[in-house]
Protein backbone atom coordinates (compact mmCIF):
# COMPACT_ATOMS: atom_id res chain seq x y z
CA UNK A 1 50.53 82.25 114.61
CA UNK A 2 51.34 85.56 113.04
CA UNK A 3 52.63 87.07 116.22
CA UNK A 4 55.24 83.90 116.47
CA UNK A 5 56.29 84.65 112.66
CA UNK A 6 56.98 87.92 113.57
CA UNK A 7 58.75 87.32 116.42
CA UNK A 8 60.93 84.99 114.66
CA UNK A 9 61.66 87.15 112.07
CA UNK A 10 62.60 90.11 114.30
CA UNK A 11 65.76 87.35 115.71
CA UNK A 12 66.40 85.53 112.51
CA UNK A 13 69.37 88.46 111.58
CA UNK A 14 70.68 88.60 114.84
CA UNK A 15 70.83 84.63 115.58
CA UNK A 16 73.86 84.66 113.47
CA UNK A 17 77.25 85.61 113.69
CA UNK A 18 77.33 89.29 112.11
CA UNK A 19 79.64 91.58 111.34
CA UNK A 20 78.79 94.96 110.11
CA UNK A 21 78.17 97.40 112.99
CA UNK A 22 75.17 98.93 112.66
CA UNK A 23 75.13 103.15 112.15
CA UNK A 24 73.95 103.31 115.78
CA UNK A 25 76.56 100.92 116.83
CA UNK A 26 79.42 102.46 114.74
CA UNK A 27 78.43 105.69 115.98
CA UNK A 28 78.86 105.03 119.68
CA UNK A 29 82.02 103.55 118.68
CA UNK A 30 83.35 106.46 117.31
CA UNK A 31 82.19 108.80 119.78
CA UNK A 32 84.32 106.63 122.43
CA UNK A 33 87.38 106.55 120.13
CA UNK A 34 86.72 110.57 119.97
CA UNK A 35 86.58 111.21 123.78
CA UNK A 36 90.19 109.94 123.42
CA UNK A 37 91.57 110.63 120.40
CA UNK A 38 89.36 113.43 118.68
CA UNK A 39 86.90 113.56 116.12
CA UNK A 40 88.69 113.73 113.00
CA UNK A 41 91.07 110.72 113.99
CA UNK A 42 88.03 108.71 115.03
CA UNK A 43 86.31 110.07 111.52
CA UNK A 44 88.36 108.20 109.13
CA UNK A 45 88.66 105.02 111.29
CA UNK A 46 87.51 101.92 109.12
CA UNK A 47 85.30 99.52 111.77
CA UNK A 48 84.27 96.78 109.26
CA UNK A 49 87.10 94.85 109.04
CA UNK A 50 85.84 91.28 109.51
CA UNK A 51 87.16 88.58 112.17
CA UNK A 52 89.92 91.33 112.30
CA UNK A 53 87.21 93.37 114.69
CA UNK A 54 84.30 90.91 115.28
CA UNK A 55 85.13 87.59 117.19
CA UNK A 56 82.62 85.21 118.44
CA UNK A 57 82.44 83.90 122.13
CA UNK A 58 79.70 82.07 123.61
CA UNK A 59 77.07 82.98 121.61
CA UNK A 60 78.00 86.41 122.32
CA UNK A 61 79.59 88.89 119.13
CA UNK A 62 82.28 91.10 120.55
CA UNK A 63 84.08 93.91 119.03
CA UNK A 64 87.57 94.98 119.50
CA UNK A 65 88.26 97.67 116.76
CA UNK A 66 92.16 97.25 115.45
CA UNK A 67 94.99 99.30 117.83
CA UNK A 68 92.68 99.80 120.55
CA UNK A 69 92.10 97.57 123.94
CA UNK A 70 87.77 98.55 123.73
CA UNK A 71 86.18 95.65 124.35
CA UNK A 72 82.21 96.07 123.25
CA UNK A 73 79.82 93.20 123.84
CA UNK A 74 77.29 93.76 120.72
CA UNK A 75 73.81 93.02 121.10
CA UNK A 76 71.16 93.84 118.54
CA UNK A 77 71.44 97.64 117.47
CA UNK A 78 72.92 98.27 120.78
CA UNK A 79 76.25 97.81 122.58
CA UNK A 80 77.91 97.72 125.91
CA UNK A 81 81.37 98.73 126.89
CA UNK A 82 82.92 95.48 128.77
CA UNK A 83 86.84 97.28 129.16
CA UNK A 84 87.94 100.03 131.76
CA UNK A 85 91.51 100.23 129.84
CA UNK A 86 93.03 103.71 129.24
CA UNK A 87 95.80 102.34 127.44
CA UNK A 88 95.00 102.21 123.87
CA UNK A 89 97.43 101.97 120.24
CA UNK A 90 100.09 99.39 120.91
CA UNK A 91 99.36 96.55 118.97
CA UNK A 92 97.87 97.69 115.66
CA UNK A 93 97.51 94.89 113.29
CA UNK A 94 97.16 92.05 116.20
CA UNK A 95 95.77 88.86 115.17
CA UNK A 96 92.20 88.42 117.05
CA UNK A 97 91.06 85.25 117.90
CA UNK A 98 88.83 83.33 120.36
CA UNK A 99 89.92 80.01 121.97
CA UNK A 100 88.03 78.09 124.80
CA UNK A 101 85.60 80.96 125.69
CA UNK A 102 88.82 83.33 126.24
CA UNK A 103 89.12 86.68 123.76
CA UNK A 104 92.70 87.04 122.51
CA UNK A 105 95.36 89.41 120.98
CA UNK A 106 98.70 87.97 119.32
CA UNK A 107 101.79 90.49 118.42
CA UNK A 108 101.02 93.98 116.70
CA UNK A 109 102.75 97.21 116.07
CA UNK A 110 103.00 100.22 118.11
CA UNK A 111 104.98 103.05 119.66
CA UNK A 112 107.85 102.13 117.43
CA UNK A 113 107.82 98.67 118.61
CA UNK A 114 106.86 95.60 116.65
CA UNK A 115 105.64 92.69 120.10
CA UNK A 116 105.58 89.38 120.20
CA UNK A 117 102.93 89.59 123.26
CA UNK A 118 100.27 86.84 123.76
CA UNK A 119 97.39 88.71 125.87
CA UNK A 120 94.05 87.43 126.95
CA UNK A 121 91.07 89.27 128.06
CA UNK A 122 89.80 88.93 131.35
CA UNK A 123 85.66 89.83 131.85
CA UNK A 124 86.76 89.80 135.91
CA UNK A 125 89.05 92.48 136.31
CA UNK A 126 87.62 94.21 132.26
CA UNK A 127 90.96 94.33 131.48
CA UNK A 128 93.80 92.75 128.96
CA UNK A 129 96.54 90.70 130.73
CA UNK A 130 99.68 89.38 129.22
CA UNK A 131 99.73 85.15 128.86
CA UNK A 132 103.25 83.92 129.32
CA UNK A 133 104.34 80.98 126.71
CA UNK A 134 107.18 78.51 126.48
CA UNK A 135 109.32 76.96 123.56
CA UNK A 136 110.62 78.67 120.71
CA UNK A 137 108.38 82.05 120.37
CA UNK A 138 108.81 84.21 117.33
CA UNK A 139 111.41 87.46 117.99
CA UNK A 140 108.08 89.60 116.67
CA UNK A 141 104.47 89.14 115.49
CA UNK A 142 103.37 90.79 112.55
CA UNK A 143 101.51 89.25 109.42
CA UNK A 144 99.21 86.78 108.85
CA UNK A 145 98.07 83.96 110.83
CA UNK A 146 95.11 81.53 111.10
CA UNK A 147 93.79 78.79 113.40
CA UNK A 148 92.98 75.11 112.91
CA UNK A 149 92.27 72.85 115.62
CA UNK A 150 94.70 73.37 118.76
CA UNK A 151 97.15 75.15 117.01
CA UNK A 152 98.06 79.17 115.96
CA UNK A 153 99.89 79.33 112.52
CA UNK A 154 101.98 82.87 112.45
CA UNK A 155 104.03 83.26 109.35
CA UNK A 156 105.97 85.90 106.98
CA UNK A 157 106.34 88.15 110.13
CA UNK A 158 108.15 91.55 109.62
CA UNK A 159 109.44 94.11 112.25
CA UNK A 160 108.99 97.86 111.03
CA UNK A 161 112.28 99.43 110.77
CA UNK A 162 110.50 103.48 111.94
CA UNK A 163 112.02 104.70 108.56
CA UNK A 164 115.03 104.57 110.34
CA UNK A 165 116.30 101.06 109.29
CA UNK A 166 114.78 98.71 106.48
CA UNK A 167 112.28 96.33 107.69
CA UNK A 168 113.54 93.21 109.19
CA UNK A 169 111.82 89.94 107.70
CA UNK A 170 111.58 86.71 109.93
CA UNK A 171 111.80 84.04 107.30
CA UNK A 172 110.60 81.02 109.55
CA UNK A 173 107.24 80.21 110.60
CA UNK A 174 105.64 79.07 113.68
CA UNK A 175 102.58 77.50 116.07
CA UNK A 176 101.38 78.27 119.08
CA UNK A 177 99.54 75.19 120.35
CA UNK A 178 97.11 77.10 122.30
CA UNK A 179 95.88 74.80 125.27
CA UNK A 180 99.69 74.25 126.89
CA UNK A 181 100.63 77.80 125.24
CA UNK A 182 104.06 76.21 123.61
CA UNK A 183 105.44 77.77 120.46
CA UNK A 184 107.29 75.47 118.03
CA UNK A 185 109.23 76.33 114.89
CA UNK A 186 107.43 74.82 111.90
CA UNK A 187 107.76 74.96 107.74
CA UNK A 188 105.97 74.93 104.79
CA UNK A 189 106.76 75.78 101.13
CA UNK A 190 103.65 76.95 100.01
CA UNK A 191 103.72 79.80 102.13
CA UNK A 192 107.40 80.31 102.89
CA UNK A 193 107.92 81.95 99.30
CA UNK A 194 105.82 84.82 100.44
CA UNK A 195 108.00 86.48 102.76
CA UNK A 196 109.34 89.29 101.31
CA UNK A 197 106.42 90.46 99.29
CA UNK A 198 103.92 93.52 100.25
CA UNK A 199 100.74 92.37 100.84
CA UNK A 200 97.08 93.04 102.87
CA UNK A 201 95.60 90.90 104.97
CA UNK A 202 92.16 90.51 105.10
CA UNK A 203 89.97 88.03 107.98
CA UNK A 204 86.78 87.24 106.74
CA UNK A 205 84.63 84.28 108.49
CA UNK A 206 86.00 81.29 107.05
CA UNK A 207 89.14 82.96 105.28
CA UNK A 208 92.13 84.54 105.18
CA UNK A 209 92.96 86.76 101.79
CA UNK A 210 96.74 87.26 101.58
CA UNK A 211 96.48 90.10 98.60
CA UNK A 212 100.15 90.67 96.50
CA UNK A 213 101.08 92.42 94.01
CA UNK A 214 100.27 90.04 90.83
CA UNK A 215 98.78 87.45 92.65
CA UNK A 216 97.15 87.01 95.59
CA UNK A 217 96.55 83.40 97.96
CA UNK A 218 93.22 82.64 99.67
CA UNK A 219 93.43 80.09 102.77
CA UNK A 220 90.42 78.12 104.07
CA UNK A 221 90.90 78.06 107.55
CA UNK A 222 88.27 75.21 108.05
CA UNK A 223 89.45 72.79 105.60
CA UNK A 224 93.51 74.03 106.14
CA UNK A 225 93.76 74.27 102.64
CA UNK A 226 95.24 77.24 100.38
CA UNK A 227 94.51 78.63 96.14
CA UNK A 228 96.43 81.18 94.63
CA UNK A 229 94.21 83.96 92.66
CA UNK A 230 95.09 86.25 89.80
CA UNK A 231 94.20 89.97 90.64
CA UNK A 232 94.02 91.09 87.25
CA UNK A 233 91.78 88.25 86.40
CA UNK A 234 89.29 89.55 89.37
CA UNK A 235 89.87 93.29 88.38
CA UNK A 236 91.77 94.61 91.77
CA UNK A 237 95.29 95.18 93.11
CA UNK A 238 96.88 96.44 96.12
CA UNK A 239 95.52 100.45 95.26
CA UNK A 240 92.34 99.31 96.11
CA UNK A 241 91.19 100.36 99.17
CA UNK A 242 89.56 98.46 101.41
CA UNK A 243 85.90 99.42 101.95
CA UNK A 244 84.33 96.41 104.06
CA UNK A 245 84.04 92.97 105.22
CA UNK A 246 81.05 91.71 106.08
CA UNK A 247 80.79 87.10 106.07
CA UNK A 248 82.87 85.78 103.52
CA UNK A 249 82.54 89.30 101.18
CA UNK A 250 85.16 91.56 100.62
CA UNK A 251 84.14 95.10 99.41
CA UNK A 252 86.93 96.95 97.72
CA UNK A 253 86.83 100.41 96.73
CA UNK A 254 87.21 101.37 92.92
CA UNK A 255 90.76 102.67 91.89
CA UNK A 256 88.85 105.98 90.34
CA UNK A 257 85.77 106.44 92.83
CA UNK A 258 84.19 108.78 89.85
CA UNK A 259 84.41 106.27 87.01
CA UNK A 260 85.13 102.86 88.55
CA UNK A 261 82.53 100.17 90.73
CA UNK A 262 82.74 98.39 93.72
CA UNK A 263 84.76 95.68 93.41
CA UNK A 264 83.25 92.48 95.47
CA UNK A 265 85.23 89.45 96.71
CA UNK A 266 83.04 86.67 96.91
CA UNK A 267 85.37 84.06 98.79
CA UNK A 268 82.97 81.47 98.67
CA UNK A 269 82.06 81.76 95.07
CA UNK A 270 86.20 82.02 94.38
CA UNK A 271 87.05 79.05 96.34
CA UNK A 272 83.85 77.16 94.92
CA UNK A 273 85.57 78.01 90.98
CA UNK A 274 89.26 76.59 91.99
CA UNK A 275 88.44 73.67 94.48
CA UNK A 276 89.87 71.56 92.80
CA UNK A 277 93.00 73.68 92.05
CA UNK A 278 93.24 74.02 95.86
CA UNK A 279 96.07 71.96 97.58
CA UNK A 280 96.33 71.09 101.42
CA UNK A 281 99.09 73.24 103.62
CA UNK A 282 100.93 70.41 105.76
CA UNK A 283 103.21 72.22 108.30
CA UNK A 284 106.26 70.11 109.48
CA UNK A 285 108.19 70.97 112.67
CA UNK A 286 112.15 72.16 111.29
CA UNK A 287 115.19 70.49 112.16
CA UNK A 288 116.19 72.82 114.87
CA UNK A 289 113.62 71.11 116.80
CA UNK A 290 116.15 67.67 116.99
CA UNK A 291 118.05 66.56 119.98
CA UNK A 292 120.69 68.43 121.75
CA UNK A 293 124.44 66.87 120.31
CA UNK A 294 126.79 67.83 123.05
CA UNK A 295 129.48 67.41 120.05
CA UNK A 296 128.39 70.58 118.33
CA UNK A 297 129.73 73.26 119.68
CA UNK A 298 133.22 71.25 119.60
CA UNK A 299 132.62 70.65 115.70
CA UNK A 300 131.83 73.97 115.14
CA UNK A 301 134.72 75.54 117.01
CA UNK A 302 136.63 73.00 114.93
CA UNK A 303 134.72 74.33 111.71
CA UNK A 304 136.28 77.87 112.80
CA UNK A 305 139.73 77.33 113.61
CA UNK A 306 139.74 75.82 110.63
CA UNK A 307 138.54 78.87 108.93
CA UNK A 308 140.78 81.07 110.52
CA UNK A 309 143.83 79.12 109.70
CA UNK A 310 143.35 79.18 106.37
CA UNK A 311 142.65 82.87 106.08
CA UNK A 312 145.87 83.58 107.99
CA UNK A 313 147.88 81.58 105.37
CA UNK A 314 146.26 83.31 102.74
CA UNK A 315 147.51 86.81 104.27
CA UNK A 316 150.97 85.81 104.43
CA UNK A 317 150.88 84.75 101.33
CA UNK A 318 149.55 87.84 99.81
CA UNK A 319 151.82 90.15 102.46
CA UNK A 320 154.77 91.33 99.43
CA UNK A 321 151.99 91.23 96.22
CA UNK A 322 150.46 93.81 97.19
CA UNK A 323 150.57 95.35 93.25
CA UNK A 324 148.38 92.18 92.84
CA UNK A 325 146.28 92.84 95.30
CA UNK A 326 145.66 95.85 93.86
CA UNK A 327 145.08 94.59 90.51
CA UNK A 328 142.79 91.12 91.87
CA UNK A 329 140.36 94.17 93.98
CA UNK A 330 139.62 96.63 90.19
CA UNK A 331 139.13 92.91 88.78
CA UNK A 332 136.38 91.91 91.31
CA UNK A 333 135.00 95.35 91.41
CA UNK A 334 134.74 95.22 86.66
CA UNK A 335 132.47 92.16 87.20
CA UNK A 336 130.08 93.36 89.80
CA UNK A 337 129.30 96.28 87.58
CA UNK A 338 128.71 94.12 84.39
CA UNK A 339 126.90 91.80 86.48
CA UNK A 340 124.60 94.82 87.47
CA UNK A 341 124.10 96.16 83.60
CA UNK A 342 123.63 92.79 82.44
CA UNK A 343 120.70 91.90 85.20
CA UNK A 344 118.68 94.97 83.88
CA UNK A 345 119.41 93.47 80.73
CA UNK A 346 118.40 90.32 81.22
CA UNK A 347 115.01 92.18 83.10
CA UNK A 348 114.26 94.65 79.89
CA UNK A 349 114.98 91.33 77.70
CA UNK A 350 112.56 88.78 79.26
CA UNK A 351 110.20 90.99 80.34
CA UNK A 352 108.99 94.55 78.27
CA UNK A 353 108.34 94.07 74.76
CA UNK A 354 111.74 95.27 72.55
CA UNK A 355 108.71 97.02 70.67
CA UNK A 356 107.46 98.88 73.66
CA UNK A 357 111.13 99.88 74.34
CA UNK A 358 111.64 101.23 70.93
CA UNK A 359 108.34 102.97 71.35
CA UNK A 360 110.16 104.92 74.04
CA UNK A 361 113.25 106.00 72.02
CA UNK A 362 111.38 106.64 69.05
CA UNK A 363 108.87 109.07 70.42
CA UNK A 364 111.77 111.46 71.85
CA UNK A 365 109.49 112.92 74.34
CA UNK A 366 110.71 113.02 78.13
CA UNK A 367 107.50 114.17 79.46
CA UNK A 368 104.05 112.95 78.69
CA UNK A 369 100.44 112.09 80.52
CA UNK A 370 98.78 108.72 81.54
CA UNK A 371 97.09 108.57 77.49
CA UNK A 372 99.84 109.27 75.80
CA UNK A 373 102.51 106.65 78.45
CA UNK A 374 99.45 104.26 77.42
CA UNK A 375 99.77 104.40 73.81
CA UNK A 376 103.22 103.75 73.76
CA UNK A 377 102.67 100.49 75.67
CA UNK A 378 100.47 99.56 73.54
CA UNK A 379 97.48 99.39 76.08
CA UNK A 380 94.92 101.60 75.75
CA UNK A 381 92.50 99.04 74.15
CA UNK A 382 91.83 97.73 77.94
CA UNK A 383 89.32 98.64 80.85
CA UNK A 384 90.73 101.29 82.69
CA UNK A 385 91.13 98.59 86.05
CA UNK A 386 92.67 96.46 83.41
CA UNK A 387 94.90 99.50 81.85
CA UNK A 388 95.75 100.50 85.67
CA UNK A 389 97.17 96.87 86.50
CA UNK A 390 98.91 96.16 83.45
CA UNK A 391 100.94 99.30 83.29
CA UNK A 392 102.05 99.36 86.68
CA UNK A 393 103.47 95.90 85.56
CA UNK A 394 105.51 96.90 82.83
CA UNK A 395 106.66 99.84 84.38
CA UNK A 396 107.98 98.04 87.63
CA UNK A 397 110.17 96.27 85.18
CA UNK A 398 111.75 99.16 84.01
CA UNK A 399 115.20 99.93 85.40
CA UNK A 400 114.82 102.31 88.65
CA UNK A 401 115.17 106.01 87.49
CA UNK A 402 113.73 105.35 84.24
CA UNK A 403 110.28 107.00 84.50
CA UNK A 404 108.87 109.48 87.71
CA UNK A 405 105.88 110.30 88.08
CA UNK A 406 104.40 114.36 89.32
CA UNK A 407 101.50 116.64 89.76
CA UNK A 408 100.62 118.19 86.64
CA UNK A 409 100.75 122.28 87.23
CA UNK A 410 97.74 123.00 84.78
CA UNK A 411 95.38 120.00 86.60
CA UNK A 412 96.32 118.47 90.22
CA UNK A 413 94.01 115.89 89.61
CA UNK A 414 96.43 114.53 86.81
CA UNK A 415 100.13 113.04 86.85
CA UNK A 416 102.89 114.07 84.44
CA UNK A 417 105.31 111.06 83.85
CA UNK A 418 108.75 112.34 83.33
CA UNK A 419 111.42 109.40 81.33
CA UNK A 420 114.46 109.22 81.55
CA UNK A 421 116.20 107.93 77.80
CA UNK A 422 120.00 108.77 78.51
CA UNK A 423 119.03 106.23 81.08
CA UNK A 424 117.75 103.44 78.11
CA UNK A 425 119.87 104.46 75.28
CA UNK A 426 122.79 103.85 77.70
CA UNK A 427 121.78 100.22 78.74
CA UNK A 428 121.02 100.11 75.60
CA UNK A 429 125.09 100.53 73.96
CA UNK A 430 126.00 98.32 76.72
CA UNK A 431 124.29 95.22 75.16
């Protein structure tokens, strides 16, 4: 009887879907990365990223760390190597996912190309191969995306611009149903409206953690459902690092590693507290999707001759005032300018205290540390995670210029913030 306890107690951990990589497992991992890519690059490689690096197939746990095309059957405190690619660091940031016993990868980023590839795995040949799709596939895959019953959700895509051009934003959303492998334009305002934000994207077992700036959204894959969380409420923001995922935990590192703690997601225990705050994400194909009207393209060439007519009888209108002209363009270029001033206005108005403002002008100084910027806004009765978050609010807010911050020459370990007040007493006459 004892010898069957023990035996079942030796398989109870590994009879369930893990993933943390053991140190033995990890190891091996990042000796193989190494062999490629040398030590230190493999060195500072996170591997405990979730469903972003563990996926489930068969009852088997497979690992495909992010940006690479290793494929690593885990077993135990041991691992085998499944892949024979060479090719490695094309799609970092892919979405993972398992469908029908078949290991996929879905967009990613890499050598200055954002994809919109669909590839599968194949355990034949131990290689990736590309899967072609139909319908209306996204221009580029990158950002978040889940899966609930047949269908792939991918939504607020971008497309790095190489710091050469701005990033391009995709504003629509779309699903892959994954059994005929047909993409579809769909929509849904819960999730539209976070495009243009910066955010992390965490995979966890049974979530997807969308963090933003102020506030972050939480989506339970299972139950298709979505909460929105406050990050200064759970003491974190985008500067923390991430340190692990292991189930439905996220670990995040302290801002200050010296003074702060661990900071621990429980996704289950959040979800559990705003249940019934939680409201269901219904995605609706888009218009675009209707019939083809053979009339259209006649109505819209009728739109633009129509267009074009007028604009010509506008210019000969305007050919012998041109003095008028002249005067109409400095009248359209006075409002744009008072339009600027009085946005910041509006900004420093509705959001920084007039108090914290006149803290500024009052004190005279142009150059002061992290204390002394807290004690003018008014804040250094908080936590220091709550101190951290709440003046990198208020400072956003501040017109850009205002305040910049630099390495202090008696201390590298501590910022010098250097402000601006021509820059606020001038916005200030203005008003």
């Amino acid at each position: 009887m004892k010898r069957i306890i023990l035996v079942i107690l030796m398989y109870l951990p590994f009879g369930s879907y893990s993933q943390i990589l053991t140190k033995k497992q990890e190891t091996a991992i990042k000796n193989t990365i190494a062999n490629h890519f040398g030590e230190q690059f493999a060195k500072n490689i996170n591997l405990n990223l979730g469903r972003t690096n563990f996926q489930n197939l068969a009852g088997d746990t497979l690992f495909n760390p992010n940006g690479f095309n290793y494929v690593f059957k885990l077993t135990y405190d041991t691992l085998m190597r499944l892949d024979q690619s060479i090719f490695h660091g094309a799609d970092n940031n892919r979405f993972l996912f398992t469908y029908n016993n078949t290991l996929y990868a879905l967009g990613g980023y890499g050598h200055f190309t954002t994809n919109n590839n669909l590839k599968q795995f194949n355990f034949t040949n131990h290689g990736w191969q590309f899967v072609s799709c139909q319908g209306e596939t996204p221009p580029f895959i990158l950002g978040p995306a889940y899966i609930h019953g047949k269908y792939l959700y991918s939504f607020n895509n971008l497309k790095g611009g190489n710091n050469v051009e701005k990033d391009l934003f995709d504003t629509n959303a779309y699903r892959l149903n994954i059994e005929t492998k047909q993409w579809e334009r769909v929509y849904n305002n819960l999730l539209i409206k976070h495009n243009i934000e910066r955010r992390w994207i965490y995979y966890t077992k049974d979530y997807l953690l969308l963090l933003y700036n102020l506030n972050s959204i939480v989506i339970n894959v299972k139950l298709n459902a979505i909460i929105t969380i406050n990050n200064e409420e759970n003491g974190f923001g985008l500067t923390n690092e991430l340190k692990r995922i292991n189930g439905d935990s996220v670990f995040l590192k302290p801002f200050n590693e010296q003074k702060g703690k661990e900071v621990i997601l429980d996704l289950n225990q959040i979800w559990q507290s705003k249940a019934k705050q939680s409201k269901a994400i219904n995605w609706e194909l888009q218009l675009a999707q209707e019939p083809h009207n053979p009339y259209k393209k006649m109505l819209l060439a009728s739109i633009v001759f129509s267009i074009a007519l007028v604009i010509l009888l506008v210019l000969l209108l305007k050919k012998n005032k041109s003095s008028l002209q002249l005067s109409l363009k400095q009248n359209n270029s006075e409002p744009d300018l008072d339009e600027t001033v009085k946005d910041v206005e509006q900004n420093i108005e509705n959001n920084i205290q007039k108090k914290v403002v006149e803290n500024f002008l009052n004190s005279q100084k142009t150059e002061m540390s992290v204390e002394e910027l807290d004690e003018l806004l008014e804040i250094s009765h908080l936590t220091d995670d709550s101190r951290r978050l709440r003046r990198h609010r208020m400072l956003i807010e501040f017109p850009e210029g205002f305040i910049t911050r630099t390495k202090s020459n008696a201390d590298k370990r501590s910022f010098i913030y250097k402000l601006n007040l021509d820059l606020l007493k001038e916005i200030k006459k203005k008003k």
